[in-house]
C-alpha atoms as a PDB file:
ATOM      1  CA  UNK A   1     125.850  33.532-130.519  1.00  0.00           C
ATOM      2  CA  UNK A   2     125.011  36.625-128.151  1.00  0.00           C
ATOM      3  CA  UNK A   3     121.428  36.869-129.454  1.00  0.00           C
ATOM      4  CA  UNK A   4     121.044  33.069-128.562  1.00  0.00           C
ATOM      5  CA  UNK A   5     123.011  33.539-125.076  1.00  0.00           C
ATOM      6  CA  UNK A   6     120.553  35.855-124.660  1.00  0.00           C
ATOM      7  CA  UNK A   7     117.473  34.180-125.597  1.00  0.00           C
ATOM      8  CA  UNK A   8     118.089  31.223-123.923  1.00  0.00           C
ATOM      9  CA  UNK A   9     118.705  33.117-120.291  1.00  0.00           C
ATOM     10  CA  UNK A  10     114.965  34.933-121.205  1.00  0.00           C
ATOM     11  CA  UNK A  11     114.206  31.401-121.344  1.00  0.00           C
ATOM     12  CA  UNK A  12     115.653  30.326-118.342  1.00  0.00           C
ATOM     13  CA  UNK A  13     114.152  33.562-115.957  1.00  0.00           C
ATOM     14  CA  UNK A  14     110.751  32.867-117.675  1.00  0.00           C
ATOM     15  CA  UNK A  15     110.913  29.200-116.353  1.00  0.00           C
ATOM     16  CA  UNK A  16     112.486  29.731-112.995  1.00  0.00           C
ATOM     17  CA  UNK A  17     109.196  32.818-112.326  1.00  0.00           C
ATOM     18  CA  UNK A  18     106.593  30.096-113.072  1.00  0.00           C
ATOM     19  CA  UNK A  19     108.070  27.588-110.908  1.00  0.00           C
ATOM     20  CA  UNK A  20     108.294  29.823-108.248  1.00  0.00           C
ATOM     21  CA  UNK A  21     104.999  31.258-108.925  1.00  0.00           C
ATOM     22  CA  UNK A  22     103.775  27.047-108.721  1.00  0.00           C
ATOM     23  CA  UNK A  23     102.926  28.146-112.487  1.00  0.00           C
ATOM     24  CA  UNK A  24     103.926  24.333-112.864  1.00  0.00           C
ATOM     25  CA  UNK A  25     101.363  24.324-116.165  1.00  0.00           C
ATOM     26  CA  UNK A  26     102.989  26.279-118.212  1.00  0.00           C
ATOM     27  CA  UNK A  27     106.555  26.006-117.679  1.00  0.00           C
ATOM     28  CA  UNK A  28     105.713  22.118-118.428  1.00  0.00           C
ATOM     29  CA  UNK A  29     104.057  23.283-121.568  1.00  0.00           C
ATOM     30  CA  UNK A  30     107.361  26.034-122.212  1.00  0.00           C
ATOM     31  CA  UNK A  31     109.585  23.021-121.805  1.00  0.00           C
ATOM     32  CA  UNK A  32     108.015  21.304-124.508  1.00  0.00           C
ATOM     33  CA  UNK A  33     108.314  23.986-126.702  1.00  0.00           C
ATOM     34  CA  UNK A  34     111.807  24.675-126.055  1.00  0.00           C
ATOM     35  CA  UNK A  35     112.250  20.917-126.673  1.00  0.00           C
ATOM     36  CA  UNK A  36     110.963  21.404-130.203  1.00  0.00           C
ATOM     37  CA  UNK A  37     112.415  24.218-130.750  1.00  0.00           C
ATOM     38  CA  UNK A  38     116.161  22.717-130.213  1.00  0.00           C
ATOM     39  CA  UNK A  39     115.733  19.677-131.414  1.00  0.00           C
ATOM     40  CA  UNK A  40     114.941  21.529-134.649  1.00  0.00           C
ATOM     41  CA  UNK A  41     118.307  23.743-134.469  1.00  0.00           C
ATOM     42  CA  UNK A  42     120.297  20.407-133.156  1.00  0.00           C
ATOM     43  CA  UNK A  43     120.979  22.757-130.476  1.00  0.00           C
ATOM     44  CA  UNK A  44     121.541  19.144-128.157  1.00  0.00           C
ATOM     45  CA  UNK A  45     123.672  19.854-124.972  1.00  0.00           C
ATOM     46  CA  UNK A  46     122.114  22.809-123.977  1.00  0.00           C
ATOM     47  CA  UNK A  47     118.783  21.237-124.391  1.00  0.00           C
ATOM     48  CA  UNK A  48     119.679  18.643-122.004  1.00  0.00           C
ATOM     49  CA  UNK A  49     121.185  20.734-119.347  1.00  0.00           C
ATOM     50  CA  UNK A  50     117.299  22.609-119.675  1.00  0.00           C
ATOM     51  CA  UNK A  51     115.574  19.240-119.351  1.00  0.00           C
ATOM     52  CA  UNK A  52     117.292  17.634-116.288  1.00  0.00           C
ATOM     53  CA  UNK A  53     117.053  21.397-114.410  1.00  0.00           C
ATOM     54  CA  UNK A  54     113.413  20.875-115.238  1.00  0.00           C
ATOM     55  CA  UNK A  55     112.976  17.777-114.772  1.00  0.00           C
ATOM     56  CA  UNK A  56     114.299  17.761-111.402  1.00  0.00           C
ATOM     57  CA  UNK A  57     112.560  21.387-110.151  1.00  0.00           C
ATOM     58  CA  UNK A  58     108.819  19.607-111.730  1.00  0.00           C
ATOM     59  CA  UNK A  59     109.687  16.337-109.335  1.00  0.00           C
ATOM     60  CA  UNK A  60     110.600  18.280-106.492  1.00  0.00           C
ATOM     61  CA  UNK A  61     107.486  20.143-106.482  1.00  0.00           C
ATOM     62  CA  UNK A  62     105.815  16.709-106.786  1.00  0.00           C
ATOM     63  CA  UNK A  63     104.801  17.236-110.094  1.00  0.00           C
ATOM     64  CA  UNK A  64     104.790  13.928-111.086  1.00  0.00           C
ATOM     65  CA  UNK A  65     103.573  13.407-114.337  1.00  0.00           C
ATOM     66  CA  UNK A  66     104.994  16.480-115.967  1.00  0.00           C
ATOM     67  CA  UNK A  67     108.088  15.767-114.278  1.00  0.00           C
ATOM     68  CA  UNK A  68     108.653  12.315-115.538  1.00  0.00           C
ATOM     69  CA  UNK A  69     107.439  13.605-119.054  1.00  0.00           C
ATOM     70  CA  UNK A  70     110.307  15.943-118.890  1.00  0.00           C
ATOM     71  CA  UNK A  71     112.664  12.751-117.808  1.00  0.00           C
ATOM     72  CA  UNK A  72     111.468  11.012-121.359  1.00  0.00           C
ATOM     73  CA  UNK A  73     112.212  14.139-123.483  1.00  0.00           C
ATOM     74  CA  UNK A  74     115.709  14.010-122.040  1.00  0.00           C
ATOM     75  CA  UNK A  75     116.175  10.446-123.504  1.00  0.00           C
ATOM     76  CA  UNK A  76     115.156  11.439-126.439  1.00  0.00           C
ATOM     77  CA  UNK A  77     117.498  14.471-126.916  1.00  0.00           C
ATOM     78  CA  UNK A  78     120.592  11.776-126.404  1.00  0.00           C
ATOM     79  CA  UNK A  79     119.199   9.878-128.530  1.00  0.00           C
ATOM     80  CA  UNK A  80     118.788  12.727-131.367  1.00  0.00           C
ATOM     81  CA  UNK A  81     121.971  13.977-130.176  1.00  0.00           C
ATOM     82  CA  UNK A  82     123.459  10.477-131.223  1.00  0.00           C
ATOM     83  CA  UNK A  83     125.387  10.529-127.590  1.00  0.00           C
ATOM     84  CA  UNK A  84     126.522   7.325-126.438  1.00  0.00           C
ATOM     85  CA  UNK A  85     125.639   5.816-123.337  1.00  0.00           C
ATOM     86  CA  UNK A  86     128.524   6.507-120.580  1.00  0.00           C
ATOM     87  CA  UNK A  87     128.363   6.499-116.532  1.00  0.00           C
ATOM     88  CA  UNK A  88     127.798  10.107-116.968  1.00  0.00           C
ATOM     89  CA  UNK A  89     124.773  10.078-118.238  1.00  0.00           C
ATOM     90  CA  UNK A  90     123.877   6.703-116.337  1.00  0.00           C
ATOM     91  CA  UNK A  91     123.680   8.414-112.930  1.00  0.00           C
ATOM     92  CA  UNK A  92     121.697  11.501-114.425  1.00  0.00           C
ATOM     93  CA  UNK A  93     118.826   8.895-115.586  1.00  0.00           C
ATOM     94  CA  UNK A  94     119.065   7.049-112.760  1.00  0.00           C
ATOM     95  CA  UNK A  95     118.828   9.657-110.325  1.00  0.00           C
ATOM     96  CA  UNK A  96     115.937  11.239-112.315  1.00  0.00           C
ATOM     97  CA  UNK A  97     114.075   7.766-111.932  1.00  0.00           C
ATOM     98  CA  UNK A  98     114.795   7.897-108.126  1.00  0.00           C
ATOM     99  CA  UNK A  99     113.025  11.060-107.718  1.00  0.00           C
ATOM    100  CA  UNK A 100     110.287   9.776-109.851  1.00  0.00           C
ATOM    101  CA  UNK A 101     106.974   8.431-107.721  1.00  0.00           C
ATOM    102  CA  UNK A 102     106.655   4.741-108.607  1.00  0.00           C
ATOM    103  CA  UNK A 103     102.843   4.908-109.222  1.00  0.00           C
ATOM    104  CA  UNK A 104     103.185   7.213-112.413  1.00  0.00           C
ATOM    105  CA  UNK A 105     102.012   5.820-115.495  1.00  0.00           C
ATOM    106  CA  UNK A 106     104.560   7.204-117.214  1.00  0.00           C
ATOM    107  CA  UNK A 107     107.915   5.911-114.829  1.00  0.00           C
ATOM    108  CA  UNK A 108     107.518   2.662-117.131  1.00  0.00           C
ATOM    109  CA  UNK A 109     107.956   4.698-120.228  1.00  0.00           C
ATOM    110  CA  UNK A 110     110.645   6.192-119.228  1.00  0.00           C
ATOM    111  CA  UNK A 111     112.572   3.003-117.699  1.00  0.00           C
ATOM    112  CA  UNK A 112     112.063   1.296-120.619  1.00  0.00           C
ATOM    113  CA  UNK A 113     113.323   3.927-123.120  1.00  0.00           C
ATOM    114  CA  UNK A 114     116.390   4.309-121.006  1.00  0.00           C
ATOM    115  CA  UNK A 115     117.245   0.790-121.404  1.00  0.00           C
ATOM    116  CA  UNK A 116     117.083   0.941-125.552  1.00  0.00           C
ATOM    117  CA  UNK A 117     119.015   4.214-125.443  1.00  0.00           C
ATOM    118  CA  UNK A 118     121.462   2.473-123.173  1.00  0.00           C
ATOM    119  CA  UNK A 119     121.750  -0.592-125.241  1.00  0.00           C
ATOM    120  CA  UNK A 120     123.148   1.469-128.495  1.00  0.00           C
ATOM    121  CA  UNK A 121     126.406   1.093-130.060  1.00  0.00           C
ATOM    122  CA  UNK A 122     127.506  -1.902-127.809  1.00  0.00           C
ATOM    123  CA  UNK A 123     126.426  -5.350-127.762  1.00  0.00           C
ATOM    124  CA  UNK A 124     123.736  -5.205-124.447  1.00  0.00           C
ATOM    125  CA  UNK A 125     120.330  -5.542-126.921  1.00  0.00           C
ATOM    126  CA  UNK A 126     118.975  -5.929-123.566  1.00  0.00           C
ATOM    127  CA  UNK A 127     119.992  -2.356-121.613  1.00  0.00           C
ATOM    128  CA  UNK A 128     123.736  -1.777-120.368  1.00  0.00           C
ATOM    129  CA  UNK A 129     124.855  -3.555-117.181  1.00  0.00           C
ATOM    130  CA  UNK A 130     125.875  -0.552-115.331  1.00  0.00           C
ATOM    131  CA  UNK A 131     122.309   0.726-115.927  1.00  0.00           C
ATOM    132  CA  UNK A 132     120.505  -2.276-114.926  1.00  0.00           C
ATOM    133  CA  UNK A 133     122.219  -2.511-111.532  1.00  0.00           C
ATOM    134  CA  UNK A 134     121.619   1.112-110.900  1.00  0.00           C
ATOM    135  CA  UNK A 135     117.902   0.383-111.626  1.00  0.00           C
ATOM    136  CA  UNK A 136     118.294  -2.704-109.375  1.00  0.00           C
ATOM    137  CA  UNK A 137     119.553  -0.632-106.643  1.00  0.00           C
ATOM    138  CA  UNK A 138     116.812   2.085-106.644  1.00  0.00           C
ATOM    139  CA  UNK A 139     114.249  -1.054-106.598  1.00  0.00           C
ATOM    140  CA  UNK A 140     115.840  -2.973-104.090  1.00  0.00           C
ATOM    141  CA  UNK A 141     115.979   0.586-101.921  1.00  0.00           C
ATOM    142  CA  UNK A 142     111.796   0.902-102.564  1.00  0.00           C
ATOM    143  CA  UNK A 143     111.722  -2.934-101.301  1.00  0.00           C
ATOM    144  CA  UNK A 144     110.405  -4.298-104.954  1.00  0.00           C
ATOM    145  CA  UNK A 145     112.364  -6.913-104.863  1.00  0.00           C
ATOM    146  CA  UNK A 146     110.683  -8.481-107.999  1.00  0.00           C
ATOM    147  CA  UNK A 147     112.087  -5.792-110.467  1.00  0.00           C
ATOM    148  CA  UNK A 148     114.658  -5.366-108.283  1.00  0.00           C
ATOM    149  CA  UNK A 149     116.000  -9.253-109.034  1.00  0.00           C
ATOM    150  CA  UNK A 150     115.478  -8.847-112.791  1.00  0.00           C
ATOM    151  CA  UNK A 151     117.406  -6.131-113.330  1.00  0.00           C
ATOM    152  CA  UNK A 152     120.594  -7.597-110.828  1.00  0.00           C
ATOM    153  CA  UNK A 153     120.019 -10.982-113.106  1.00  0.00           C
ATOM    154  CA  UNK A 154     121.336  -9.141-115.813  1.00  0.00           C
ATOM    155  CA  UNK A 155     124.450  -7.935-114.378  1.00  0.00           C
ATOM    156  CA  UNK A 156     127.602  -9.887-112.930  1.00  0.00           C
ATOM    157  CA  UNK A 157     126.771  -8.243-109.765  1.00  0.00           C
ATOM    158  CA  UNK A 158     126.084 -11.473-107.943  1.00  0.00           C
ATOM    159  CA  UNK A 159     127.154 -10.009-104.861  1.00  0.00           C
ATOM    160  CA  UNK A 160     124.366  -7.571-104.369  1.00  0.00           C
ATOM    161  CA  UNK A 161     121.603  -9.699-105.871  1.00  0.00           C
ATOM    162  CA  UNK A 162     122.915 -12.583-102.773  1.00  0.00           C
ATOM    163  CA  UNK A 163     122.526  -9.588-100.213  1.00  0.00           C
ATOM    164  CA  UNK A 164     118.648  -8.572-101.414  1.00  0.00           C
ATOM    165  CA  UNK A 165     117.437 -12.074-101.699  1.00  0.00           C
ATOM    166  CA  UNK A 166     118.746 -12.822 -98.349  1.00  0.00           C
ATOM    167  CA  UNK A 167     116.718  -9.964 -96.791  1.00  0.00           C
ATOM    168  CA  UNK A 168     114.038 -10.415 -98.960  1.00  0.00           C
ATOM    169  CA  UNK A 169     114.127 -14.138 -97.465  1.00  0.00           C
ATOM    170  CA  UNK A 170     114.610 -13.002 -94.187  1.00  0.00           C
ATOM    171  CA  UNK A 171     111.438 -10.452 -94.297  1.00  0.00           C
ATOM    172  CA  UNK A 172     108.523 -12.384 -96.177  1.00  0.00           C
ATOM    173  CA  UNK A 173     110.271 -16.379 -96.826  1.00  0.00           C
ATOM    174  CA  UNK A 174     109.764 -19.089 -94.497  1.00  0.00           C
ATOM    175  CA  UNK A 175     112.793 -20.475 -92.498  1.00  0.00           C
ATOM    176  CA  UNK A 176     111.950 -24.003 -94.666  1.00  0.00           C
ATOM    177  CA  UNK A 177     112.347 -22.394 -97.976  1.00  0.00           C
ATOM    178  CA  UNK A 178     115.836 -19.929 -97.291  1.00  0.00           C
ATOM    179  CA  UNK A 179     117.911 -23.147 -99.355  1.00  0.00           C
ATOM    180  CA  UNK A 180     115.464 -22.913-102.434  1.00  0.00           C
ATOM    181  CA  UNK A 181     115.869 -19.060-102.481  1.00  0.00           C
ATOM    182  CA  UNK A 182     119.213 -19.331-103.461  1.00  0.00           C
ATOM    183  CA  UNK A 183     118.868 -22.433-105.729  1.00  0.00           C
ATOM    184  CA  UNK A 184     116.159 -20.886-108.072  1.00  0.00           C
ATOM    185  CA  UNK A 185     118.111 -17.486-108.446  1.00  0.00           C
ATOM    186  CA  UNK A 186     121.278 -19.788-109.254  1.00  0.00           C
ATOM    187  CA  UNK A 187     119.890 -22.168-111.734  1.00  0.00           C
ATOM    188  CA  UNK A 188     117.979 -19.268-113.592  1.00  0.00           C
ATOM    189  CA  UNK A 189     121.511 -17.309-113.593  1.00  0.00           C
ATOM    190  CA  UNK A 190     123.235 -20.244-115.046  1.00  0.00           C
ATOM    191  CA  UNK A 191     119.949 -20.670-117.673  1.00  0.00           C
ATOM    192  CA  UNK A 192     121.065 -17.065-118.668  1.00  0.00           C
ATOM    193  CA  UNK A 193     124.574 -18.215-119.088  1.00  0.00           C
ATOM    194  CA  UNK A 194     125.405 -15.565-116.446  1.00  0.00           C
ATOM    195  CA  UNK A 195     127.600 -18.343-114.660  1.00  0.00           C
ATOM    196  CA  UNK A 196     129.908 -15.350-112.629  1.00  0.00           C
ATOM    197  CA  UNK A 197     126.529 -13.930-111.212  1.00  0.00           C
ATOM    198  CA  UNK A 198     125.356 -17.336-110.228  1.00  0.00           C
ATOM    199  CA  UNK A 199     128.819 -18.335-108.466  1.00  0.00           C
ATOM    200  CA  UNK A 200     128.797 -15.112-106.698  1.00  0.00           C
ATOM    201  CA  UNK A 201     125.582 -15.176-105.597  1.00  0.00           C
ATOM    202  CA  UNK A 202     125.825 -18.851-103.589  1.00  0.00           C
ATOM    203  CA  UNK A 203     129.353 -17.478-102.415  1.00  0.00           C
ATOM    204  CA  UNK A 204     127.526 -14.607-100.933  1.00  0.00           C
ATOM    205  CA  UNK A 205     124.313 -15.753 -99.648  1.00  0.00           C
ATOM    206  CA  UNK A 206     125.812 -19.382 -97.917  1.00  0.00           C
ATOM    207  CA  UNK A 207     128.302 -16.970 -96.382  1.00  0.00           C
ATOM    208  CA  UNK A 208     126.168 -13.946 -95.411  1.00  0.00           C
ATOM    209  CA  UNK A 209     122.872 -15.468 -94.427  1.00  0.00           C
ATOM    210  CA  UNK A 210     122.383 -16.073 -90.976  1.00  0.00           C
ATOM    211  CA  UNK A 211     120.505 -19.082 -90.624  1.00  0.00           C
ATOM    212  CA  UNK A 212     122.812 -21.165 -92.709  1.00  0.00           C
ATOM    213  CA  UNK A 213     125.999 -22.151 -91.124  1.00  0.00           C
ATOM    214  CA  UNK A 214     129.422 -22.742 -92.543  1.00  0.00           C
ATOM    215  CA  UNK A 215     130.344 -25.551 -95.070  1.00  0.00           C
ATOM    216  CA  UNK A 216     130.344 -26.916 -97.361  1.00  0.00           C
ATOM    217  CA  UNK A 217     129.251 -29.752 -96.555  1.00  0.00           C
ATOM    218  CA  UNK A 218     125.924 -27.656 -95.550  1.00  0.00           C
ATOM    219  CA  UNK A 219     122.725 -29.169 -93.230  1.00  0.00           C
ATOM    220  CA  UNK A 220     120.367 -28.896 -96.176  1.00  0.00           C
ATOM    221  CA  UNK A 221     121.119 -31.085 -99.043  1.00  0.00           C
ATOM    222  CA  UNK A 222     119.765 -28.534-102.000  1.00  0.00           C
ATOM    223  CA  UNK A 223     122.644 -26.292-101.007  1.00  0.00           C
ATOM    224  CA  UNK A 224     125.153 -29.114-100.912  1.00  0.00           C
ATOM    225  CA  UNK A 225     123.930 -29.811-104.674  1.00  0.00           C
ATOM    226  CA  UNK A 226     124.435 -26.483-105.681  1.00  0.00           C
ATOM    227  CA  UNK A 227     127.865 -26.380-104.258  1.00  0.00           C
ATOM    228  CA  UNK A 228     128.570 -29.603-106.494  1.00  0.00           C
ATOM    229  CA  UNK A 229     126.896 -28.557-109.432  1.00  0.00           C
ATOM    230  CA  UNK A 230     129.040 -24.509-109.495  1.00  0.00           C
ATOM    231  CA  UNK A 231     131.701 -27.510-109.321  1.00  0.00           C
ATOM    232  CA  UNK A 232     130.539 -30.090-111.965  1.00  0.00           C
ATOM    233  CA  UNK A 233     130.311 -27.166-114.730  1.00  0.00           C
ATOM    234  CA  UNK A 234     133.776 -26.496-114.757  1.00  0.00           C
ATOM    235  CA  UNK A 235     134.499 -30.219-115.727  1.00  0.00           C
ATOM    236  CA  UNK A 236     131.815 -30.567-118.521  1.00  0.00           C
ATOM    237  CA  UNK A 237     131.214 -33.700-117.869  1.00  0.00           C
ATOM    238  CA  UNK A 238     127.618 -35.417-118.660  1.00  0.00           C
ATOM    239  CA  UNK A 239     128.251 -38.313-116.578  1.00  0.00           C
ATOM    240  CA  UNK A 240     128.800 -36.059-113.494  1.00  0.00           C
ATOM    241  CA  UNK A 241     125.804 -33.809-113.974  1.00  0.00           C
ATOM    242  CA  UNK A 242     123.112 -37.017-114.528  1.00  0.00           C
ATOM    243  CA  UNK A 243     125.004 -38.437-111.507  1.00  0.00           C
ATOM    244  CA  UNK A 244     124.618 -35.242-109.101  1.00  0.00           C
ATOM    245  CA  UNK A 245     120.668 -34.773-110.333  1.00  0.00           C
ATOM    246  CA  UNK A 246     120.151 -38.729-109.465  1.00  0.00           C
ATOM    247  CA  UNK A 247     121.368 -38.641-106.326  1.00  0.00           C
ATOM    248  CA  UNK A 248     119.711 -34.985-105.484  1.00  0.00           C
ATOM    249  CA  UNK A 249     116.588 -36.168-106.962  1.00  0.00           C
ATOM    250  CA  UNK A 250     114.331 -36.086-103.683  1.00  0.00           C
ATOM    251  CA  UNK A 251     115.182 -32.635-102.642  1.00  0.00           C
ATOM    252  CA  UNK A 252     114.953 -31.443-106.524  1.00  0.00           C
ATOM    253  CA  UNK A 253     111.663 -32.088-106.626  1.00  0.00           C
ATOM    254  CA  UNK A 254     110.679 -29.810-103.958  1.00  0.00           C
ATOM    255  CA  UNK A 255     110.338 -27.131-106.803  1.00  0.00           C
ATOM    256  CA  UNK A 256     108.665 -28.294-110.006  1.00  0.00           C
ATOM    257  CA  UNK A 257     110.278 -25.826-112.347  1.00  0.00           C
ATOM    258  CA  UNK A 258     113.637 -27.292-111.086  1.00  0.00           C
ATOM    259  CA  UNK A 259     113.613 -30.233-113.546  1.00  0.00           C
ATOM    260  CA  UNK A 260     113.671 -27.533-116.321  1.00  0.00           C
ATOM    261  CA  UNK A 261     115.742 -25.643-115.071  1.00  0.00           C
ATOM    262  CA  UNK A 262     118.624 -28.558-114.940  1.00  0.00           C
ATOM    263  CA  UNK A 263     117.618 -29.365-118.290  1.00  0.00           C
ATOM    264  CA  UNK A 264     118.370 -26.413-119.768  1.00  0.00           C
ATOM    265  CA  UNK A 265     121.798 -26.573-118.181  1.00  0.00           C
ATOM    266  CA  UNK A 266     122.076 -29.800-119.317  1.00  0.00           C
ATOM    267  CA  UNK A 267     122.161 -28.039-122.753  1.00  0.00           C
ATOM    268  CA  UNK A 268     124.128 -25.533-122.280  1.00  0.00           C
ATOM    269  CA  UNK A 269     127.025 -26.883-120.104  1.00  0.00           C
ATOM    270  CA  UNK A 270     127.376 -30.344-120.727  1.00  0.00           C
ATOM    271  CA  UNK A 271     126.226 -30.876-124.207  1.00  0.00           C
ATOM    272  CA  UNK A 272     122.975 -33.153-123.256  1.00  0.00           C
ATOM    273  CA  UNK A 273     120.731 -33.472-125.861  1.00  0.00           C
ATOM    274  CA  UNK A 274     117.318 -32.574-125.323  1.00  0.00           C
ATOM    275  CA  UNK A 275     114.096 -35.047-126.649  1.00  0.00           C
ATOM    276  CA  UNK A 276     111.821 -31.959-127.836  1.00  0.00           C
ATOM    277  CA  UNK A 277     113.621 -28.653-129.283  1.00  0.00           C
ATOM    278  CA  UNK A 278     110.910 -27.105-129.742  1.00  0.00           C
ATOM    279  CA  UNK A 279     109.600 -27.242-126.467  1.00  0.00           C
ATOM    280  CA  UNK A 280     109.730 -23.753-124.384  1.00  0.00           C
ATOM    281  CA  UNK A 281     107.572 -24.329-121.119  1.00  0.00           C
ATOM    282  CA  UNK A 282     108.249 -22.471-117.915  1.00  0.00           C
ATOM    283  CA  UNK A 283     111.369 -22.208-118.856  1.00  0.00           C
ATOM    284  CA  UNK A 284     110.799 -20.175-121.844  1.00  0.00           C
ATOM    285  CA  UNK A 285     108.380 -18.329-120.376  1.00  0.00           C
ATOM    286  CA  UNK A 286     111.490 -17.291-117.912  1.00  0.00           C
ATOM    287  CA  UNK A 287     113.341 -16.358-119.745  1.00  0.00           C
ATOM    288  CA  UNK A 288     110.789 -13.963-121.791  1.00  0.00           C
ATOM    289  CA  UNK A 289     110.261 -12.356-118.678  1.00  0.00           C
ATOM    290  CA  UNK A 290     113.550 -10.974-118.057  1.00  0.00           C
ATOM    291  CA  UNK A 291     114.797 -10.583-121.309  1.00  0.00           C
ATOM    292  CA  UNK A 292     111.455  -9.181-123.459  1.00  0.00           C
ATOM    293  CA  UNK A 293     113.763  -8.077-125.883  1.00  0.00           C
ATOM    294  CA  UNK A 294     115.793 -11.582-127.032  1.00  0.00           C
ATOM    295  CA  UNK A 295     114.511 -13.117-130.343  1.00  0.00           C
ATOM    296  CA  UNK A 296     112.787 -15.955-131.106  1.00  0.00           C
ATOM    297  CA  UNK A 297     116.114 -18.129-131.638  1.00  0.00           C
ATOM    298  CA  UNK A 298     117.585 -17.401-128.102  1.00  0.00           C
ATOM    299  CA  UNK A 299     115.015 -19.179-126.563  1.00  0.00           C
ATOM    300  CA  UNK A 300     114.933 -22.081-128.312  1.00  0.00           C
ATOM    301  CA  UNK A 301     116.870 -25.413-127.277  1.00  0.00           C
ATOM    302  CA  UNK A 302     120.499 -26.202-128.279  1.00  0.00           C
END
């Protein structure tokens, strides 16, 4: 144990003189070899405590690709190491893929083998919650709101995904369109059978936003739907759903992928039959998107 203690600290001084030296080459390339080296002798914990002091010192110095390399050998010592995913290790990843500059080839890599690492030994096939609204947050904060949304979609944190899409409404939407920002992020929630996320999220953004003023009963009509279809669902009844799309039916068709959208949920919540099961669409395609992960048979049509 001494001779180890000791190697590993020859290790350590080696590492910290080429970083200070900008020797940024070959302490990347010692890393490595350490890496190997470890994950031979199962030698796991201190192997990650080498990797994230490494990882951070390479990104600090701006070292982008080297750094972010680093980030993806870390993942793969918890994985080797068999360690389960816990908020722990949640904020070291996450704060490693803050650091990270969002141009580098290799930030994808590493997002995505976070979110497979994070999925084991539970039931998220798809990448824990907690991690996907930590990668929300840290996209929201850069102002991508696209990646930002798909990762909040797959968390109950409705409350926070409201709050973006109203300042991403505010900033680049038209004053015309603020209702059918909420309504598309709703009906895709409730498509994902994420129905907390997608009552939260109306709660939220017809309370917070401040162009839309108290009800219900609201000015715009889509909203008013909404309001009665977050409603409807709890009562499962078909008759009420066909009646609420009938008498919506001019302000629904403001967005074309609406109409598949209420089908789906349709499906799902009040037991409507659909005429072709195989048929995907837009919807499918949706759905694909944000969940790349989801067989074949979770996208088809109840």
């Amino acid at each position: 144990m001494d001779n180890e203690g000791a190697g590993l600290k020859k290790i350590r001084a080696k590492l910290d003189y080429w970083l200070r030296n900008g020797q940024y080459y070959q302490a990347h390339q010692m890393y490595r070899t350490v890496y190997f080296r470890y994950i031979r002798q199962k030698r796991y914990l201190e192997l990650l405590k080498l990797l994230h002091h490494g990882c951070e010192r390479l990104l600090c110095e701006r070292q982008w690709a080297s750094g972010t390399d680093l980030g993806i050998l870390y993942i793969d010592v918890l994985k080797h190491g068999n360690i389960k995913p816990n908020v722990y290790y949640f904020k070291i990843i996450s704060n490693l893929f803050r650091m990270m500059e969002p141009s580098t080839a290799e930030r994808e890599t590493y997002v995505q083998k976070c979110l497979q690492w994070s999925s084991t030994g539970n039931n998220y096939k798809n990448g824990h919650p907690y991690f996907h609204r930590e990668l929300a947050r840290i996209y929201w904060d850069q102002k991508n709101f696209s990646l930002a949304k798909q990762h909040f979609m797959q968390t109950k944190d409705g409350e926070s995904l409201a709050l973006m899409l109203i300042e991403l409404q505010i900033e680049h939407g038209y004053s015309y369109e603020l209702d059918i920002f909420v309504a598309q992020i709703v009906l895709q929630c409730l498509c994902l059978q994420n129905k907390v996320a997608a009552i939260e999220v109306f709660s939220t953004y017809v309370n917070e936003h401040p162009q839309i003023q108290n009800g219900p009963p609201f000015i715009l009509p889509l909203l008013n739907f909404i309001y009665f279809l977050l409603k409807s669902i709890e009562t499962k009844k078909l008759s009420v759903f066909t009646f609420l799309c009938e008498q919506y039916k001019s302000c629904l068709s403001r967005d074309q992928s609406f109409s598949e959208y209420l089908e789906k949920i349709g499906q799902i919540y009040f037991g409507m039959k659909t005429a072709n099961p195989n048929r995907r669409g837009f919807l499918g395609s949706f759905i694909q998107s944000i969940f790349s992960g989801l067989e074949e048979d979770d996208l088809d049509d109840k």
